[in-house]
C-alpha atoms as a PDB file:
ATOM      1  CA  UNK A   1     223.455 196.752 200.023  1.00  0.00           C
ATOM      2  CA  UNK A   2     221.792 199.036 203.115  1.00  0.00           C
ATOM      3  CA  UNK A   3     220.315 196.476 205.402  1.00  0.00           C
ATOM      4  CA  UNK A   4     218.482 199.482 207.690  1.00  0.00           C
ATOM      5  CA  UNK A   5     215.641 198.859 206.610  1.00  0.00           C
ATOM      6  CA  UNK A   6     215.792 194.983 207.632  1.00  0.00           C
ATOM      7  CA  UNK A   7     216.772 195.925 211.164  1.00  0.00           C
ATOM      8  CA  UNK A   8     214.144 198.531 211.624  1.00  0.00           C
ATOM      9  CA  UNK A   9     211.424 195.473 212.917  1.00  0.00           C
ATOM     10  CA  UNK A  10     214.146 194.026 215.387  1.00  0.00           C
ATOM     11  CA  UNK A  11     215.231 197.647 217.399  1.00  0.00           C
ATOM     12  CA  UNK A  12     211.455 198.947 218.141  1.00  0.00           C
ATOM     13  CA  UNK A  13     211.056 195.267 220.020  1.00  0.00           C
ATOM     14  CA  UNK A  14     213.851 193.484 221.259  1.00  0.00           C
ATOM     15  CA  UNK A  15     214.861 195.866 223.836  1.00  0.00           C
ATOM     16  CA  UNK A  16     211.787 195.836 225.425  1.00  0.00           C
ATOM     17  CA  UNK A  17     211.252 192.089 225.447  1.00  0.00           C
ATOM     18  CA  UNK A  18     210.438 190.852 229.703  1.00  0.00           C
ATOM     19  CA  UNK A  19     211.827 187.746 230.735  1.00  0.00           C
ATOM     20  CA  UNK A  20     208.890 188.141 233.144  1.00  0.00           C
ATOM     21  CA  UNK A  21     206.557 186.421 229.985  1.00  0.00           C
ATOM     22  CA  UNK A  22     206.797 182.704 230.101  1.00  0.00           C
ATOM     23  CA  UNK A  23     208.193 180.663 227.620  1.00  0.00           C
ATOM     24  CA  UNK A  24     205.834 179.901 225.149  1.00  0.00           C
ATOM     25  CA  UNK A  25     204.718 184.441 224.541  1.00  0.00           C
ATOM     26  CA  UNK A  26     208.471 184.558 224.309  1.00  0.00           C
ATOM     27  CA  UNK A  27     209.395 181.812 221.843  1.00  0.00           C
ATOM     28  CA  UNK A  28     206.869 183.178 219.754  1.00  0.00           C
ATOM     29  CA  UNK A  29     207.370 186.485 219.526  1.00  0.00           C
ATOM     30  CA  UNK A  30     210.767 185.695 218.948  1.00  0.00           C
ATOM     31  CA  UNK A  31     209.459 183.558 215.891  1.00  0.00           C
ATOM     32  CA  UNK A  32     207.547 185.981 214.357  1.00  0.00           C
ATOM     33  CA  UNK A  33     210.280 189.100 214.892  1.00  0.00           C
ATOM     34  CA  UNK A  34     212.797 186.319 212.832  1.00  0.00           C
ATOM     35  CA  UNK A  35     209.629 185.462 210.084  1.00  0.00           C
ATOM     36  CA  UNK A  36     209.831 189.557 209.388  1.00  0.00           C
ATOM     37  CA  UNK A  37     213.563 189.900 209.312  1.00  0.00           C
ATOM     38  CA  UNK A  38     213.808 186.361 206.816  1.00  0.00           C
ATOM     39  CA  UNK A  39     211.103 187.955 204.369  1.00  0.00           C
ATOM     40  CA  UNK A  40     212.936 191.490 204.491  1.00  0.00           C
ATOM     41  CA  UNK A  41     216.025 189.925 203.599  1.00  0.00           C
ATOM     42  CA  UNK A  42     214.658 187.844 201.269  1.00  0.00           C
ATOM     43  CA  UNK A  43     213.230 190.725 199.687  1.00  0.00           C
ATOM     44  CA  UNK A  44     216.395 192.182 199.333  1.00  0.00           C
ATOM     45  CA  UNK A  45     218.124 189.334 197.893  1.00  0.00           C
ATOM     46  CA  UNK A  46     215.475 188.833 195.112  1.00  0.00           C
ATOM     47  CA  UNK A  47     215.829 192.367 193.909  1.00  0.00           C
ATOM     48  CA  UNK A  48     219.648 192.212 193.838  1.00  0.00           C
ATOM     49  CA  UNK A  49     219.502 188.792 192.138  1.00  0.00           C
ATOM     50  CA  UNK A  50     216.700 190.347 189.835  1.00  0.00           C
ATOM     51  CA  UNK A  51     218.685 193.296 188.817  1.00  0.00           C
ATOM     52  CA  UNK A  52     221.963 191.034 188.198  1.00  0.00           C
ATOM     53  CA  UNK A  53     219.662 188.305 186.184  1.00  0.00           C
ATOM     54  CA  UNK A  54     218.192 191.501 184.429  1.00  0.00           C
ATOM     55  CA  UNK A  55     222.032 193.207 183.382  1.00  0.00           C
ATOM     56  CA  UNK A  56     223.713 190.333 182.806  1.00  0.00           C
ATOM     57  CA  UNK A  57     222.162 189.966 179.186  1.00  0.00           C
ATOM     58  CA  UNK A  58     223.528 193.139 178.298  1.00  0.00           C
ATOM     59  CA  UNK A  59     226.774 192.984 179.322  1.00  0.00           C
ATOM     60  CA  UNK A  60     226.917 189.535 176.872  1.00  0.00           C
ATOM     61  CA  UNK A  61     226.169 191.992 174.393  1.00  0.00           C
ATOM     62  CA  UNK A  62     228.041 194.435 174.692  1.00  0.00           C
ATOM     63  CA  UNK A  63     230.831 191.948 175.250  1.00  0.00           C
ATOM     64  CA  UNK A  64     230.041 190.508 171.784  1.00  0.00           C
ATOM     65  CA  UNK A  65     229.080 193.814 169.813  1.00  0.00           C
ATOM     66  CA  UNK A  66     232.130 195.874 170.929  1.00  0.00           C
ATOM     67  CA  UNK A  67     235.349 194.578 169.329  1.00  0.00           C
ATOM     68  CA  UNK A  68     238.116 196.115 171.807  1.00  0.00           C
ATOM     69  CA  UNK A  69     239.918 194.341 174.821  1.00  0.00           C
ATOM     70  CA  UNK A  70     239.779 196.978 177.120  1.00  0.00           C
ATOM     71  CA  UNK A  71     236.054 197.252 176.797  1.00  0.00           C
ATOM     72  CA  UNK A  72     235.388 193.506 176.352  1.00  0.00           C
ATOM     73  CA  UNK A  73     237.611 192.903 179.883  1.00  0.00           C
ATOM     74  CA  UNK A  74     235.263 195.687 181.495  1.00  0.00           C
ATOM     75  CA  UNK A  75     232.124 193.775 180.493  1.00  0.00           C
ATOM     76  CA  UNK A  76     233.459 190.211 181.070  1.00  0.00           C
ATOM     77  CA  UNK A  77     233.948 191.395 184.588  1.00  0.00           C
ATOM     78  CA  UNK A  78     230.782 192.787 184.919  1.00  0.00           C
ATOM     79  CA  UNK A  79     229.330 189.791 183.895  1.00  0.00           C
ATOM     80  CA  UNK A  80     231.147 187.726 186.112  1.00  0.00           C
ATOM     81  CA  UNK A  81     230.287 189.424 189.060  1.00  0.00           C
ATOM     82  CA  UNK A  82     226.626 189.797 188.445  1.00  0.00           C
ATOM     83  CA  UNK A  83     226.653 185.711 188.445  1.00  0.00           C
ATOM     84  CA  UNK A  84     228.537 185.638 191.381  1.00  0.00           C
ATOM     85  CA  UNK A  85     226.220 188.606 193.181  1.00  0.00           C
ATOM     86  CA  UNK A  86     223.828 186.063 192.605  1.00  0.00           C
ATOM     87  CA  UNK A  87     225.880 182.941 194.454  1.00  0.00           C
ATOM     88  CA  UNK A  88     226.731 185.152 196.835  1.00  0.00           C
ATOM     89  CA  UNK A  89     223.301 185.920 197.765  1.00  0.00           C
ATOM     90  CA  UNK A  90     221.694 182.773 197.503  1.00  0.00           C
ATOM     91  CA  UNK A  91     224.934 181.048 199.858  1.00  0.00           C
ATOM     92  CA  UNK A  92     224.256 183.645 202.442  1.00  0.00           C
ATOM     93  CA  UNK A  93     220.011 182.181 202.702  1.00  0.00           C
ATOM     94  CA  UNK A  94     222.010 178.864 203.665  1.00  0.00           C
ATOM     95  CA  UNK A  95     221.436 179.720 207.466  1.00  0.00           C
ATOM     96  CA  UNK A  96     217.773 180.192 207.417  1.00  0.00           C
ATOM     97  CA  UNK A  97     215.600 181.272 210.785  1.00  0.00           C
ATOM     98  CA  UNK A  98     212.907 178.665 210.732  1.00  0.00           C
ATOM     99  CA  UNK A  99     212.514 177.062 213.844  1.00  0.00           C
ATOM    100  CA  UNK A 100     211.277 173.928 214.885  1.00  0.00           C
ATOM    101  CA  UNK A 101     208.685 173.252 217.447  1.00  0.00           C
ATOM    102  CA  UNK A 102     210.749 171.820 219.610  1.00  0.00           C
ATOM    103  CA  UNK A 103     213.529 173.882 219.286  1.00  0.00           C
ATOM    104  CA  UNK A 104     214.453 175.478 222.761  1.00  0.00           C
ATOM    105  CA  UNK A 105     214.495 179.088 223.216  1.00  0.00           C
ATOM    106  CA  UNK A 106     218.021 178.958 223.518  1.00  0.00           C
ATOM    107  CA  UNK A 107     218.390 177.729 220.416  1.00  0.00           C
ATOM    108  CA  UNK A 108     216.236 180.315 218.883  1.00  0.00           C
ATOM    109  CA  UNK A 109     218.109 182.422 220.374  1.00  0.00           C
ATOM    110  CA  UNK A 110     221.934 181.404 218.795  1.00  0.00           C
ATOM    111  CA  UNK A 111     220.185 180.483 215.456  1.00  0.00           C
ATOM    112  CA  UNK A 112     218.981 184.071 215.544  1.00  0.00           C
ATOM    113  CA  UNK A 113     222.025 185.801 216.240  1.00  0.00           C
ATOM    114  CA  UNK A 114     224.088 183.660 213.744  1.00  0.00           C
ATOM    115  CA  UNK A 115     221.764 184.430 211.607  1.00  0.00           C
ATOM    116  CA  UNK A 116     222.174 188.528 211.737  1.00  0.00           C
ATOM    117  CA  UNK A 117     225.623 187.904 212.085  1.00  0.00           C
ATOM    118  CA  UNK A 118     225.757 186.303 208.383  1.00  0.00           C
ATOM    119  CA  UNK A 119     224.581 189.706 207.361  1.00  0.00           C
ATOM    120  CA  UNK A 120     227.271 191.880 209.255  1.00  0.00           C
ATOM    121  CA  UNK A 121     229.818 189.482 207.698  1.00  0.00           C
ATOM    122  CA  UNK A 122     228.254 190.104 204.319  1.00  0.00           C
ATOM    123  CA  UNK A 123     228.296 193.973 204.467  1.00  0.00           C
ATOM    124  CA  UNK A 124     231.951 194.021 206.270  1.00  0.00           C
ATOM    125  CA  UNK A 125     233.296 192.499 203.277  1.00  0.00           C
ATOM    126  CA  UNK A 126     230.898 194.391 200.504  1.00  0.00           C
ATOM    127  CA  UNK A 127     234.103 196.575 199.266  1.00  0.00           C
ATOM    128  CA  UNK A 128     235.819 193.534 198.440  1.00  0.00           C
ATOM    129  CA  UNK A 129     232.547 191.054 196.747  1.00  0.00           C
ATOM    130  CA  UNK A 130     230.249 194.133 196.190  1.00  0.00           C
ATOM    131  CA  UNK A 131     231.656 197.367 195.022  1.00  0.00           C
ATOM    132  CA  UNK A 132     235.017 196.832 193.367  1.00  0.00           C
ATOM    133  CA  UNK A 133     234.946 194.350 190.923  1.00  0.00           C
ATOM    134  CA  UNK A 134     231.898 196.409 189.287  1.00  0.00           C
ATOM    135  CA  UNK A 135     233.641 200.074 189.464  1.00  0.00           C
ATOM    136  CA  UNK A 136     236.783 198.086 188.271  1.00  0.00           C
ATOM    137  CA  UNK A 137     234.823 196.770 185.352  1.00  0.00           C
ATOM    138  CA  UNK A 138     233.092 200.207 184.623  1.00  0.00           C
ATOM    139  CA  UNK A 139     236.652 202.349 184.815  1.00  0.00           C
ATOM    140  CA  UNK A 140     237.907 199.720 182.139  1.00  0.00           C
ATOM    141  CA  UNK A 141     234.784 200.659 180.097  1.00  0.00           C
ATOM    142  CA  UNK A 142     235.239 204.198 180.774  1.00  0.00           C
ATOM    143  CA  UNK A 143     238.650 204.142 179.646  1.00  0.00           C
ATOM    144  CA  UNK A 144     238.157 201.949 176.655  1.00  0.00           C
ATOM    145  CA  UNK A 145     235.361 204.717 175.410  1.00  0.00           C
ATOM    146  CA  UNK A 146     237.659 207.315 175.771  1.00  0.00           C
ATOM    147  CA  UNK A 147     240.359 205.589 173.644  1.00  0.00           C
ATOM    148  CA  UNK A 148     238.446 205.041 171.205  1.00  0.00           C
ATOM    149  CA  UNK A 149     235.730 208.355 171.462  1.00  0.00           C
ATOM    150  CA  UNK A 150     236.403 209.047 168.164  1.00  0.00           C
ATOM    151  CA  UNK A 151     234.658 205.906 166.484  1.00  0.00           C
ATOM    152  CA  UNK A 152     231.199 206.627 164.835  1.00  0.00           C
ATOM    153  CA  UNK A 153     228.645 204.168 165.376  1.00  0.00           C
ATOM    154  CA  UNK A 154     225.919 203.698 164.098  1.00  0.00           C
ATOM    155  CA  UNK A 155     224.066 202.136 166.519  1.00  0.00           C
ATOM    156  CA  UNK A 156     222.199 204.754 168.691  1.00  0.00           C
ATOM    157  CA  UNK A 157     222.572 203.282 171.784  1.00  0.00           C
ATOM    158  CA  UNK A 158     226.507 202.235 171.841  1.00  0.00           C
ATOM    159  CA  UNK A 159     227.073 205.522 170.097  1.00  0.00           C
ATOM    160  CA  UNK A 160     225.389 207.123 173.266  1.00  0.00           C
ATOM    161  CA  UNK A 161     227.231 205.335 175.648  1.00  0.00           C
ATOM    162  CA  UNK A 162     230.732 205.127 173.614  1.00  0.00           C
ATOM    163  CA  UNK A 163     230.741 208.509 171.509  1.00  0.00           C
ATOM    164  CA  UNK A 164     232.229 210.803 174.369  1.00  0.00           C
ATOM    165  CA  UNK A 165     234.227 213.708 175.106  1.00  0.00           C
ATOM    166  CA  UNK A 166     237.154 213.327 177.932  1.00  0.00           C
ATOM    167  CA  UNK A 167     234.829 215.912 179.986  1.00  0.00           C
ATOM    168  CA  UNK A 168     231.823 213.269 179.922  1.00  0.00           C
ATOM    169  CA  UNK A 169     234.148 211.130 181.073  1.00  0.00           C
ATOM    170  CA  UNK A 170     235.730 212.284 183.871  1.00  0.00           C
ATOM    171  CA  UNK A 171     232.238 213.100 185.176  1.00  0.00           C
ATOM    172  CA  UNK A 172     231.166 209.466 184.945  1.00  0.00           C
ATOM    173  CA  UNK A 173     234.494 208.506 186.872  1.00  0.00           C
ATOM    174  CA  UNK A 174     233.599 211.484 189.346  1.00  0.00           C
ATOM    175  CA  UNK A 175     230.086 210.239 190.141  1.00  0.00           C
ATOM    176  CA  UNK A 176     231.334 206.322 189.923  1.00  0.00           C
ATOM    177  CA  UNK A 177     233.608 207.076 192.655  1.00  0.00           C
ATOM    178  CA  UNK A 178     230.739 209.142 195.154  1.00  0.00           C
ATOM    179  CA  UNK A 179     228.129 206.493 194.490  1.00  0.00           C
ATOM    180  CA  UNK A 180     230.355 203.500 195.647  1.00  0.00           C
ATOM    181  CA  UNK A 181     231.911 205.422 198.508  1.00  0.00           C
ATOM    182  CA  UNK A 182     228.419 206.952 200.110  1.00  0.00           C
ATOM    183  CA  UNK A 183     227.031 202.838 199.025  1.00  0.00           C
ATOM    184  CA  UNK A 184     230.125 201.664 201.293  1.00  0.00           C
ATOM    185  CA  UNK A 185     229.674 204.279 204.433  1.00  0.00           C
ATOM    186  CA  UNK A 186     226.142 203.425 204.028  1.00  0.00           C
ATOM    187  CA  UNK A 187     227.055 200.023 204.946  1.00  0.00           C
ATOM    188  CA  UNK A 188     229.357 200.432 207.478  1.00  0.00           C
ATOM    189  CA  UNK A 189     226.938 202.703 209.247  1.00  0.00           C
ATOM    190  CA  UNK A 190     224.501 200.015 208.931  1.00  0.00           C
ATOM    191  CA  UNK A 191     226.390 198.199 211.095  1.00  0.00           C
ATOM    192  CA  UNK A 192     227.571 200.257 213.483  1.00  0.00           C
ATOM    193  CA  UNK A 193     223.877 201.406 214.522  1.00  0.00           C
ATOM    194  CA  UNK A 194     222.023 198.752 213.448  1.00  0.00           C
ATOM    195  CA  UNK A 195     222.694 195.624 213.166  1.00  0.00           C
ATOM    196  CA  UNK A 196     225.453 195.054 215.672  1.00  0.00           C
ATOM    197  CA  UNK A 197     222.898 196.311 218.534  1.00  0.00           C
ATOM    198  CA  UNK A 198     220.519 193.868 217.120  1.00  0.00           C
ATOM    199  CA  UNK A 199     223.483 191.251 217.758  1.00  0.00           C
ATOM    200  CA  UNK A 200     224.204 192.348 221.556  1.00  0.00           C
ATOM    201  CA  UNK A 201     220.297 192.846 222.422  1.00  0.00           C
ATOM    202  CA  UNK A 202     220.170 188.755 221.565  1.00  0.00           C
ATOM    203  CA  UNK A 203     223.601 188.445 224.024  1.00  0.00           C
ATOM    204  CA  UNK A 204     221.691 190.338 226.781  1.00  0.00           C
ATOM    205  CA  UNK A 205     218.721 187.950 226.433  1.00  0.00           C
ATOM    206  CA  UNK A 206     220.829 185.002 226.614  1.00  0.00           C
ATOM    207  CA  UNK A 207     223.037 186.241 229.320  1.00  0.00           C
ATOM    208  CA  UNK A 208     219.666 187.172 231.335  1.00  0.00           C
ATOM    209  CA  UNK A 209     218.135 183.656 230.830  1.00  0.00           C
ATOM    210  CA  UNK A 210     221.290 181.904 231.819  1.00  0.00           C
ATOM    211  CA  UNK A 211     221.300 183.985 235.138  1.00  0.00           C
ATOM    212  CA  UNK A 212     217.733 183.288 235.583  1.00  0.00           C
ATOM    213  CA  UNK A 213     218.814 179.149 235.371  1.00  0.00           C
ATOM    214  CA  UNK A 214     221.095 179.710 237.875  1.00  0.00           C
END
């Protein structure tokens, strides 16, 4: 979940934004800066809600076509967690950026900023909705493989993914654990340079305008 990408349109722009332009070059250009960032996310969302409405199929089979509890809690989890990946993402398009015509630029303004901060809430809590309950349900795969790495299946592709010595094992725990902690710093850095400036460039605009009321 690296949003740096998504941020990328707002950091080239909203610094340099004049309250010197009158209101209707600045409502706009606000509107079409917020029109990118909604379709980026969007973008996003649809691929993570893809891949989760892609795997989920497979974890109901492997939930039904491998007969041990370990392994079958492993998958259910998975499952569960792909569904909710895709609540999760669709909740978070709730607070959506389109403006009305009559909105005020103040109101653009707070919409927008709610609006990336929805995302910084999302990736603050991504250890917690994004990253654990899938390495939790992959260890209890792991593990369940490696009780039972002596079975011989004859299906190719479980015996591929099951049939496994402790050494193949320990390497998929290994690179399970690197993947999720570089996909978590990822995030955090995300926010840190990214989109928390995007956040405080909108607070500078809206502390400038109310200064310029006064």
């Amino acid at each position: 979940m690296n949003d740096q990408n998504l941020i990328n349109i707002w950091k080239g722009s909203s610094r340099n934004i004049q309250l010197n332009l009158n209101y209707d070059d600045l409502a706009n250009e606000l509107k079409r800066k917020a029109n990118q960032l909604d379709k980026s996310i969007r973008k996003r969302n649809q691929l993570e809600i893809g891949l989760a409405i892609l795997l989920l199929p497979i974890a109901l089979y492997l939930f039904f076509e491998v007969p041990y509890y370990l392994f079958k809690s492993g998958v259910l989890l998975m499952a569960v967690w792909f569904l909710y990946v895709i609540y999760k993402l669709k909740k978070t398009r709730g607070l959506k950026t389109d403006f009305g015509t009559n909105a005020t630029l103040k109101h653009q303004l707070n919409k927008q900023k709610r609006y990336v901060e929805e995302e910084v809430k999302l990736l603050k809590s991504v250890l917690y909705w994004y990253l654990l309950p899938p390495y939790t349900g992959l260890l209890l795969m792991i593990s369940s493989a490696y009780f039972h790495r002596d079975v011989q299946w004859e299906n190719s592709f479980l015996r591929g993914l099951l049939s496994e010595n402790i050494y193949g094992h320990l390497v998929y725990i290994i690179f399970l654990t690197a993947l999720y902690f570089y996909i978590y710093k990822l995030n955090m850095k995300a926010i840190a340079k990214d989109l928390m400036p995007v956040v405080h460039d909108i607070e500078k605009i809206e502390r400038e305008l109310e200064t310029s009321e006064k």
